[in-house]
PDB file of N, CA and C in Angstrom:
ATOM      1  N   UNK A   1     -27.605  -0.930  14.296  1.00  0.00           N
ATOM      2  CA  UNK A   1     -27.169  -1.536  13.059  1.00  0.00           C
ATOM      3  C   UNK A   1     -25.689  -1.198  12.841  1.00  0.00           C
ATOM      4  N   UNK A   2     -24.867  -2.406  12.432  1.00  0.00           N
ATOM      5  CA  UNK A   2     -23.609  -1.923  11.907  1.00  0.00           C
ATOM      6  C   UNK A   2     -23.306  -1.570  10.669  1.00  0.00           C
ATOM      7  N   UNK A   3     -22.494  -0.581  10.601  1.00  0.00           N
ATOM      8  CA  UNK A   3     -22.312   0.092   9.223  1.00  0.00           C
ATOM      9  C   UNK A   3     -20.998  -0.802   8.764  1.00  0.00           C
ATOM     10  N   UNK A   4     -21.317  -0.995   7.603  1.00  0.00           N
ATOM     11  CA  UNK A   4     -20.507  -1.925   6.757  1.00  0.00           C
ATOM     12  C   UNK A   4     -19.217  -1.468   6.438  1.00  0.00           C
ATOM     13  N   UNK A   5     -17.976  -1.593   6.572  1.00  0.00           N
ATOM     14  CA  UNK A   5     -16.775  -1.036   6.005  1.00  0.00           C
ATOM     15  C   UNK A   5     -16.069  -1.480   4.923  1.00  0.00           C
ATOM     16  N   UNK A   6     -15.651  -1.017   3.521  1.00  0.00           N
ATOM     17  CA  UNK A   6     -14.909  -1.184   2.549  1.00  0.00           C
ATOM     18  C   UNK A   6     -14.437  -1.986   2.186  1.00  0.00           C
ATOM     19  N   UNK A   7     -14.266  -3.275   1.396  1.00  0.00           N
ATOM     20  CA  UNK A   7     -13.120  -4.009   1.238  1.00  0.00           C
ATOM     21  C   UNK A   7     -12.381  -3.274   0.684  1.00  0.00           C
ATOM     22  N   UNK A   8     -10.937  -3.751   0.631  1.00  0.00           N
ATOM     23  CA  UNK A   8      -9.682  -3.575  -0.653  1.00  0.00           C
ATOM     24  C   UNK A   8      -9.218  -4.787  -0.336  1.00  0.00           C
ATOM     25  N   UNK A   9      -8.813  -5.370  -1.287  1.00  0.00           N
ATOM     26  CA  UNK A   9      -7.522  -6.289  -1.222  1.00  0.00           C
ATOM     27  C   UNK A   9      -5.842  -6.078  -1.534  1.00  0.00           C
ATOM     28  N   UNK A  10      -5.309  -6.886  -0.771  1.00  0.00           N
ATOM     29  CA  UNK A  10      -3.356  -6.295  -0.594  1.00  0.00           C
ATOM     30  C   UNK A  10      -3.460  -6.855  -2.497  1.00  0.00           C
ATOM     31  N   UNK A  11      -2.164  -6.208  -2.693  1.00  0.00           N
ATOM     32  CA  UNK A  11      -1.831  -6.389  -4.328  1.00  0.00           C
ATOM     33  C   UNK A  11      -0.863  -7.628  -3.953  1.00  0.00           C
ATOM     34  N   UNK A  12       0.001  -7.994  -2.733  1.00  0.00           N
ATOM     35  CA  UNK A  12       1.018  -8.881  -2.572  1.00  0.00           C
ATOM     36  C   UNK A  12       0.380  -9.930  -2.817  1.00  0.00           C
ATOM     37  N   UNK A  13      -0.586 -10.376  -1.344  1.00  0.00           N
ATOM     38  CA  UNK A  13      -0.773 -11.624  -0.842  1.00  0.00           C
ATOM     39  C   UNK A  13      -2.718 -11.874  -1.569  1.00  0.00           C
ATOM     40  N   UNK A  14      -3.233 -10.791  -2.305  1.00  0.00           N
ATOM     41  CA  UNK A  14      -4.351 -10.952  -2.740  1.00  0.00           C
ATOM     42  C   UNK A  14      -5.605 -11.211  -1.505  1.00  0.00           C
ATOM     43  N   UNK A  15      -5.480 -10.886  -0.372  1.00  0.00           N
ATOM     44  CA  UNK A  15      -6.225 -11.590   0.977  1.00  0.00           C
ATOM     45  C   UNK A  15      -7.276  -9.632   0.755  1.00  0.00           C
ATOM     46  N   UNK A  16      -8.126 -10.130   1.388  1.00  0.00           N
ATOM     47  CA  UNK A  16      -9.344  -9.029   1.225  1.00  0.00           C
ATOM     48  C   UNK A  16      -9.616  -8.771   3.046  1.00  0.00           C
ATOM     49  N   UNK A  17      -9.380  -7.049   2.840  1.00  0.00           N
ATOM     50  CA  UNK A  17      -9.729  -6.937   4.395  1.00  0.00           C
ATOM     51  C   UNK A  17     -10.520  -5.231   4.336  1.00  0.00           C
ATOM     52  N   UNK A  18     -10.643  -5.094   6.106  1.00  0.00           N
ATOM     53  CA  UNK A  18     -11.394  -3.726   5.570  1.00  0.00           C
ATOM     54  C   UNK A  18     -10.414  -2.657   5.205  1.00  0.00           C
ATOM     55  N   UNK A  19     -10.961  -1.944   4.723  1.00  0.00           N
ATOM     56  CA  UNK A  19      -9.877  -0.457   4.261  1.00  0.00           C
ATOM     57  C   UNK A  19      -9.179   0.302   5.209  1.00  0.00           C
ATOM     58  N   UNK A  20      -9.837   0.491   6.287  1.00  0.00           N
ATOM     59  CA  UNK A  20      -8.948   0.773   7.427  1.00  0.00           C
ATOM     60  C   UNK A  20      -7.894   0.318   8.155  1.00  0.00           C
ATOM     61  N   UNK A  21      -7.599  -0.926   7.604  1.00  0.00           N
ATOM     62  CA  UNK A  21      -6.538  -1.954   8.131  1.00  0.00           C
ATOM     63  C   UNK A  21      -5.388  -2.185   7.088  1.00  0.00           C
ATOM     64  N   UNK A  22      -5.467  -1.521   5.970  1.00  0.00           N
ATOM     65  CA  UNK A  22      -4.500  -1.655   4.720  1.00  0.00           C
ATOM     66  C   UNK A  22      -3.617  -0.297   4.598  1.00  0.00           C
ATOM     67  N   UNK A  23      -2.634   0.026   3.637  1.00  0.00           N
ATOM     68  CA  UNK A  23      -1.827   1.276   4.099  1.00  0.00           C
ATOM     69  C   UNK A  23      -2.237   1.575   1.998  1.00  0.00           C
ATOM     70  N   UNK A  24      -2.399   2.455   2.093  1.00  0.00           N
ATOM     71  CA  UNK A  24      -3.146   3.110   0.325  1.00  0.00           C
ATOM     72  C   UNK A  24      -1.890   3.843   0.433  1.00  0.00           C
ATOM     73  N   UNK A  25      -1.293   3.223  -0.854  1.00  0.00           N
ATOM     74  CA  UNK A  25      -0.332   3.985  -1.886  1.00  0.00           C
ATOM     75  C   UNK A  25      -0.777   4.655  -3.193  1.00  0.00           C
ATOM     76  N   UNK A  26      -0.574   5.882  -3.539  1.00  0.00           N
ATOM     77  CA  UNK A  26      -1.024   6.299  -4.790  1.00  0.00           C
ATOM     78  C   UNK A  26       0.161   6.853  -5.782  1.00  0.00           C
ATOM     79  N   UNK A  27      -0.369   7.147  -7.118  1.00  0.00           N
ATOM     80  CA  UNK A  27       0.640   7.868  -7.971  1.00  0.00           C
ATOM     81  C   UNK A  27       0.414   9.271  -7.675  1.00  0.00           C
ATOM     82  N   UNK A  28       1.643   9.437  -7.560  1.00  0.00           N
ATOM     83  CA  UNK A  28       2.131  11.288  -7.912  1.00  0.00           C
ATOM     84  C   UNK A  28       2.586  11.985  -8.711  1.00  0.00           C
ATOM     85  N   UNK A  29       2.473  12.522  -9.809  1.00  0.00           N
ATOM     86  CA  UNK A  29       3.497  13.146 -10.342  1.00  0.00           C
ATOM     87  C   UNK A  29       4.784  11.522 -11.304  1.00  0.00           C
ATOM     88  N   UNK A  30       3.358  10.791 -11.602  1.00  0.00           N
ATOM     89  CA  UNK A  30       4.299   9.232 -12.160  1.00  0.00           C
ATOM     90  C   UNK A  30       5.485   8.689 -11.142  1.00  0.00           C
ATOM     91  N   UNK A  31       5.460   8.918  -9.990  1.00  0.00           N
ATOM     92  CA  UNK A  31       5.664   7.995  -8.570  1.00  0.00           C
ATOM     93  C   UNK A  31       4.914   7.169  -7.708  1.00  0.00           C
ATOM     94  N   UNK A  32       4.855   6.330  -7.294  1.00  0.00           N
ATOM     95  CA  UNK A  32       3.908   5.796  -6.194  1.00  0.00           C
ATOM     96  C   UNK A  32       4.542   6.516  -5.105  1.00  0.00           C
ATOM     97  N   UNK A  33       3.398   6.768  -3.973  1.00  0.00           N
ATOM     98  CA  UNK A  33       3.896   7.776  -2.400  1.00  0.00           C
ATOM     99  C   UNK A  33       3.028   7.361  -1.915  1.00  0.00           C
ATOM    100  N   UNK A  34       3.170   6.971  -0.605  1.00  0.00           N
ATOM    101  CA  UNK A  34       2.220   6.834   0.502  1.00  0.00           C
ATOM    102  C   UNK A  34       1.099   7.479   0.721  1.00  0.00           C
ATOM    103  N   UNK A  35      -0.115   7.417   0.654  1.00  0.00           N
ATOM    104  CA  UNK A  35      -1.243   8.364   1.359  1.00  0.00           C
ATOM    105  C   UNK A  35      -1.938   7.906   2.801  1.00  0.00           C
ATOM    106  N   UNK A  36      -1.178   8.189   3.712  1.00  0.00           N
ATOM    107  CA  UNK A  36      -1.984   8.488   4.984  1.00  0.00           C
ATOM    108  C   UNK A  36      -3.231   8.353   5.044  1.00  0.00           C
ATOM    109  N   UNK A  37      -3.726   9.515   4.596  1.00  0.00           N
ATOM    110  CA  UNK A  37      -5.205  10.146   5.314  1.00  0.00           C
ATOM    111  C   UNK A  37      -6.125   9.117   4.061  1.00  0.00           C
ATOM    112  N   UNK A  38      -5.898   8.280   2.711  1.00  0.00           N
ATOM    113  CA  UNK A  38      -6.579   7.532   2.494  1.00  0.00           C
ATOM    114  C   UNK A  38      -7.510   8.662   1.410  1.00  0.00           C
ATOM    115  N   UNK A  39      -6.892   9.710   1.361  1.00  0.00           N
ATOM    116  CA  UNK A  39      -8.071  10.779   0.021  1.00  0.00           C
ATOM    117  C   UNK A  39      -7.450  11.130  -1.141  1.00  0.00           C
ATOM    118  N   UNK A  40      -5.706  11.439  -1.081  1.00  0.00           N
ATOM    119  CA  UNK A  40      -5.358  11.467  -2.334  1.00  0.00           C
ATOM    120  C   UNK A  40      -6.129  11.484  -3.662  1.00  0.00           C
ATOM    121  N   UNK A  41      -5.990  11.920  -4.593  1.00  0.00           N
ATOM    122  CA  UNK A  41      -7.025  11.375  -5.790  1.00  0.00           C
ATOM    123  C   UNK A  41      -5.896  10.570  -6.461  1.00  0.00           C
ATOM    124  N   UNK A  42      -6.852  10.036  -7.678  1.00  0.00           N
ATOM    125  CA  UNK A  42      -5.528   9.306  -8.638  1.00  0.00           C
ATOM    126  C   UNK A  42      -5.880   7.714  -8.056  1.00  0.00           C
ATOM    127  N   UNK A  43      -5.140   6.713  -9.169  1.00  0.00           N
ATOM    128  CA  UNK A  43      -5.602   5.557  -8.919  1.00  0.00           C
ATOM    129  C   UNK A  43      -4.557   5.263  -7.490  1.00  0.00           C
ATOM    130  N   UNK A  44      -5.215   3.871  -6.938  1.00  0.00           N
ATOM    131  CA  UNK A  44      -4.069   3.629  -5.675  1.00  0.00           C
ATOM    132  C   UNK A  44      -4.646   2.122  -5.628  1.00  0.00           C
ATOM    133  N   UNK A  45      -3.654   1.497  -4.841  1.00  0.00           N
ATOM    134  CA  UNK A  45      -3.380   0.391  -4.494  1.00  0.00           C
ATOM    135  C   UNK A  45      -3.176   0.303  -3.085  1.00  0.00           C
ATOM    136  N   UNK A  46      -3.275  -1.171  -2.460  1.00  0.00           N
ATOM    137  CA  UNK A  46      -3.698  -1.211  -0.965  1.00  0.00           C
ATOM    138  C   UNK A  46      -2.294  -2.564  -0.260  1.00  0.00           C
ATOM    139  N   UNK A  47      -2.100  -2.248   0.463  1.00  0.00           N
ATOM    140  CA  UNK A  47      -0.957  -3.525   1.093  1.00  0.00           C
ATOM    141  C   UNK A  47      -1.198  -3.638   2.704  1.00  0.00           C
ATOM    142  N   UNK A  48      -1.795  -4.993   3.327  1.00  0.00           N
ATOM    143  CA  UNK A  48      -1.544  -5.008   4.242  1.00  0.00           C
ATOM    144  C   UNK A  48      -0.086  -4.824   5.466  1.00  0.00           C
ATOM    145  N   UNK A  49      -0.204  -5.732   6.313  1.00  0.00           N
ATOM    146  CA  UNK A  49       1.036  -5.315   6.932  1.00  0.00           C
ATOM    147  C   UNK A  49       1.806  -6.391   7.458  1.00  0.00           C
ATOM    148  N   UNK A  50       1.233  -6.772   6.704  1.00  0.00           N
ATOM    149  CA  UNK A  50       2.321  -8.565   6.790  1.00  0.00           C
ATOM    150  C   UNK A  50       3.444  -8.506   6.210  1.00  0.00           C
ATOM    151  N   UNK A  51       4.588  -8.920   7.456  1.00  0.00           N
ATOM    152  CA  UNK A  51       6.108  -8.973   6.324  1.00  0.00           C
ATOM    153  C   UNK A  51       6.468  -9.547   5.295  1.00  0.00           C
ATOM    154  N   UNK A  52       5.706 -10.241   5.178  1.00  0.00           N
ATOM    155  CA  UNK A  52       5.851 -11.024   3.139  1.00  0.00           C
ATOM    156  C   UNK A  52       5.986 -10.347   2.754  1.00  0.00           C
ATOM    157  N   UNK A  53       4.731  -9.207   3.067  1.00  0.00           N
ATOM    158  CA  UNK A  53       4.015  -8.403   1.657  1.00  0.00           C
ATOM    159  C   UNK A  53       4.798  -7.128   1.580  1.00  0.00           C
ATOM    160  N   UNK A  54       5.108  -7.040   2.911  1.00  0.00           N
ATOM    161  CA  UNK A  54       5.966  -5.560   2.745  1.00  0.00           C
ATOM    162  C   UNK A  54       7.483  -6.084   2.228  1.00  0.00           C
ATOM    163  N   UNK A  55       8.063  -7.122   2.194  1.00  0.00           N
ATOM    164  CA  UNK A  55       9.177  -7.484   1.225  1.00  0.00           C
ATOM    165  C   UNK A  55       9.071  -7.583  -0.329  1.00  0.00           C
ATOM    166  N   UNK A  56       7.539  -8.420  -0.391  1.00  0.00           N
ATOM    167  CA  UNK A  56       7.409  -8.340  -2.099  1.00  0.00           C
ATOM    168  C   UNK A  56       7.035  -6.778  -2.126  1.00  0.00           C
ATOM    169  N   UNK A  57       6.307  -5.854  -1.463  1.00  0.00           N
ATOM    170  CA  UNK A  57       6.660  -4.567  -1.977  1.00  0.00           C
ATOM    171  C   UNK A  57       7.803  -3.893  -2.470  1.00  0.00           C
ATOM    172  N   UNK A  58       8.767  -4.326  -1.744  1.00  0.00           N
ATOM    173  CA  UNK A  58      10.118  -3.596  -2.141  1.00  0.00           C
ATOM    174  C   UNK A  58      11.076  -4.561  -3.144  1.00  0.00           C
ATOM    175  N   UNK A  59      11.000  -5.596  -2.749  1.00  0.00           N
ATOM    176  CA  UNK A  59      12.105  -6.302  -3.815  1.00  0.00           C
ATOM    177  C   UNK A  59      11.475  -7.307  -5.144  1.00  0.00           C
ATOM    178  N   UNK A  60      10.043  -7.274  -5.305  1.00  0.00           N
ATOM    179  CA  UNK A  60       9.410  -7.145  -6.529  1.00  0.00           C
ATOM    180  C   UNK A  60       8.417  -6.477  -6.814  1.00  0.00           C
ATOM    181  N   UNK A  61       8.819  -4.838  -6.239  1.00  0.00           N
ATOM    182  CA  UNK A  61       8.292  -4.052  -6.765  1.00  0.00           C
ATOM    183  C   UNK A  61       6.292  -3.833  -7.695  1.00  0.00           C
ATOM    184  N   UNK A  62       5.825  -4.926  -6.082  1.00  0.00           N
ATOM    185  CA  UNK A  62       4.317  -4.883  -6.364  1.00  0.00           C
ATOM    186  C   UNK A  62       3.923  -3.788  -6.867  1.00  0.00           C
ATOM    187  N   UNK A  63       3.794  -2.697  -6.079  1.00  0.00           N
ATOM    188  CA  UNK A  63       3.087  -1.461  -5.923  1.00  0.00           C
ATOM    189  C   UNK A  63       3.043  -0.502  -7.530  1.00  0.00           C
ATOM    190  N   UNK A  64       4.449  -0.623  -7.915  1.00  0.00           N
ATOM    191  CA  UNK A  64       4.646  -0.312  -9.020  1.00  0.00           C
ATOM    192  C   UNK A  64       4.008  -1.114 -10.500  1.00  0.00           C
ATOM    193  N   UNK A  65       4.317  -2.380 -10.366  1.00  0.00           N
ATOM    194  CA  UNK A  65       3.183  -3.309 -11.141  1.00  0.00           C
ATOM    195  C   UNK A  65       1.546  -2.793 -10.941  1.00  0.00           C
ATOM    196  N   UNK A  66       1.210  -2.569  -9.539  1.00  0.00           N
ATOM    197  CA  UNK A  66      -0.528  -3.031  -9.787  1.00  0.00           C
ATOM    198  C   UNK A  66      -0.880  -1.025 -10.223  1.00  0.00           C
ATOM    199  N   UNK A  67      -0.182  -0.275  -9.817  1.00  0.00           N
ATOM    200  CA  UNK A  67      -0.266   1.334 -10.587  1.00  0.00           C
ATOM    201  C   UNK A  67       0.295   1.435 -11.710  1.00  0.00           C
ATOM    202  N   UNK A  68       1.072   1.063 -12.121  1.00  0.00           N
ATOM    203  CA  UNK A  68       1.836   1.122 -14.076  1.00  0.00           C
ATOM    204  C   UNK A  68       2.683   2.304 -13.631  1.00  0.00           C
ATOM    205  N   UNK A  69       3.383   2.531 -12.743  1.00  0.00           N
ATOM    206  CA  UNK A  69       4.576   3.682 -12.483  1.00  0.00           C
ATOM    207  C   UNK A  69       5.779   3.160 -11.865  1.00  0.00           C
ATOM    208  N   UNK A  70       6.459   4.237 -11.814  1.00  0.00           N
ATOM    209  CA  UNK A  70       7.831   3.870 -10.862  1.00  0.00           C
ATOM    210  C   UNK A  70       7.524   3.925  -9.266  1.00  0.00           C
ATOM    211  N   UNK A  71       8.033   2.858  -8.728  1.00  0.00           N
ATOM    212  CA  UNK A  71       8.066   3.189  -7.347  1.00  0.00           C
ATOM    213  C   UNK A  71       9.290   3.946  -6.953  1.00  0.00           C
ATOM    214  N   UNK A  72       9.077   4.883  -6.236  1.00  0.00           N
ATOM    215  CA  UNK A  72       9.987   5.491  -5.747  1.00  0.00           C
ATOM    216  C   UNK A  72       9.968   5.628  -4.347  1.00  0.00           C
ATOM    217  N   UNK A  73      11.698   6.410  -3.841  1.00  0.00           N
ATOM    218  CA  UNK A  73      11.994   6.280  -2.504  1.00  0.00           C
ATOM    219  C   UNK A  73      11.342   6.299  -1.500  1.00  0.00           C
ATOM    220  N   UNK A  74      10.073   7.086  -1.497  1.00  0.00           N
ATOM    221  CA  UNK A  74       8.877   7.695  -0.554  1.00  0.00           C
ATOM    222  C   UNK A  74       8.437   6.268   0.119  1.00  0.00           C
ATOM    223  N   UNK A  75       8.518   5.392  -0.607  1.00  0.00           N
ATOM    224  CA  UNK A  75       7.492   3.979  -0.747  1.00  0.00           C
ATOM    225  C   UNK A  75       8.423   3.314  -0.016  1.00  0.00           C
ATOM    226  N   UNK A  76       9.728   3.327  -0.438  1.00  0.00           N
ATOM    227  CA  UNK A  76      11.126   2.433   0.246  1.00  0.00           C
ATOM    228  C   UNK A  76      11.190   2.961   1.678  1.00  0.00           C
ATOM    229  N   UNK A  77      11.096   4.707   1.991  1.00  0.00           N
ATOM    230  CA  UNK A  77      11.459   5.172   3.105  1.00  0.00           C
ATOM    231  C   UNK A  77      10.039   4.829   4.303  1.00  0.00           C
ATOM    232  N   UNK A  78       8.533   4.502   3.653  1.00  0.00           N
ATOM    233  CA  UNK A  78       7.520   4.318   4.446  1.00  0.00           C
ATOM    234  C   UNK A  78       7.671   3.097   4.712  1.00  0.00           C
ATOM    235  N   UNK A  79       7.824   2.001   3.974  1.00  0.00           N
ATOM    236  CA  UNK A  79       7.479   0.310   4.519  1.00  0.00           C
ATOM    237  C   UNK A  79       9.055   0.053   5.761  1.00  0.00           C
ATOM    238  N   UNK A  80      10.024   1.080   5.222  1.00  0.00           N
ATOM    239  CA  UNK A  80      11.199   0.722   6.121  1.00  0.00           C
ATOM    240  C   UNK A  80      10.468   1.490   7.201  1.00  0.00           C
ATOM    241  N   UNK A  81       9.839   2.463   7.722  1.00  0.00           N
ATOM    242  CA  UNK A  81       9.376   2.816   9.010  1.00  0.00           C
ATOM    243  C   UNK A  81       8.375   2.270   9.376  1.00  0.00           C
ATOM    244  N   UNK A  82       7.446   0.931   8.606  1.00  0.00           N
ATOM    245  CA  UNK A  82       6.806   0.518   9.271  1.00  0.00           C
ATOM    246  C   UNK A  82       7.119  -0.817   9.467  1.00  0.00           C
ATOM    247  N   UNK A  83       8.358  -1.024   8.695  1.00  0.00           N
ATOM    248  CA  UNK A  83       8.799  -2.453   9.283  1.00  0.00           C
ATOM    249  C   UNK A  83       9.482  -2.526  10.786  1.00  0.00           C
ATOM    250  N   UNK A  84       9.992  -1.220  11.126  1.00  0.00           N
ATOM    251  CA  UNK A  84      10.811  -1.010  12.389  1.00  0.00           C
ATOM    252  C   UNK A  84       9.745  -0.500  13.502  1.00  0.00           C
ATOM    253  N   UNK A  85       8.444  -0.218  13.277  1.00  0.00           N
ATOM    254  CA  UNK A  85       7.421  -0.073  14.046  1.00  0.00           C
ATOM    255  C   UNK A  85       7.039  -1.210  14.061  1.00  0.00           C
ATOM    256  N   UNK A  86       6.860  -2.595  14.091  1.00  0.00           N
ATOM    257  CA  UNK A  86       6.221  -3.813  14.063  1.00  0.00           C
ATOM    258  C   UNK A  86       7.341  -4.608  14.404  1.00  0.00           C
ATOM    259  N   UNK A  87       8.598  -3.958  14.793  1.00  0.00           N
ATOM    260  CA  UNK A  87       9.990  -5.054  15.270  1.00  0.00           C
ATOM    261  C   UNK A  87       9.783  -4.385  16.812  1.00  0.00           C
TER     262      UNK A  87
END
């Protein structure tokens, strides 16, 4: 039997995929920051890895809309290393 995996949907492009395939941003300390490992506590939000979405992340400031905080640099310095990992 297969075990079922998670939806989330991206906050950009609204498209629904499994959780393991999305990158979870959370608040810190009233920042959004990247969470890796996906356990952070605190509310979070999900973005695939499509270059749309990682542009409306940064220059209309999704991430910060769908958490109610500031995005900060952490968020600018992760999508820029994963935009240059996918070039």
């Amino acid at each position: 039997m297969i075990k079922r995996q998670p939806l989330r949907m991206c906050v950009c492009c609204r498209e629904r995929d499994e959780q393991r395939n999305l990158m979870r941003f959370v608040v810190s300390d009233g920042e959004v920051v990247p969470d890796p490992t996906g356990r952070a506590p605190g509310r979070g939000a999900y973005v695939c890895g499509k270059p749309e979405c990682l542009e409306a992340v940064l220059k209309k400031r999704r991430l910060g809309q769908a958490l109610k905080a500031g995005q900060g640099e952490a968020v600018e310095k992760a999508i820029a290393a994963l935009q240059q990992a996918k070039e």
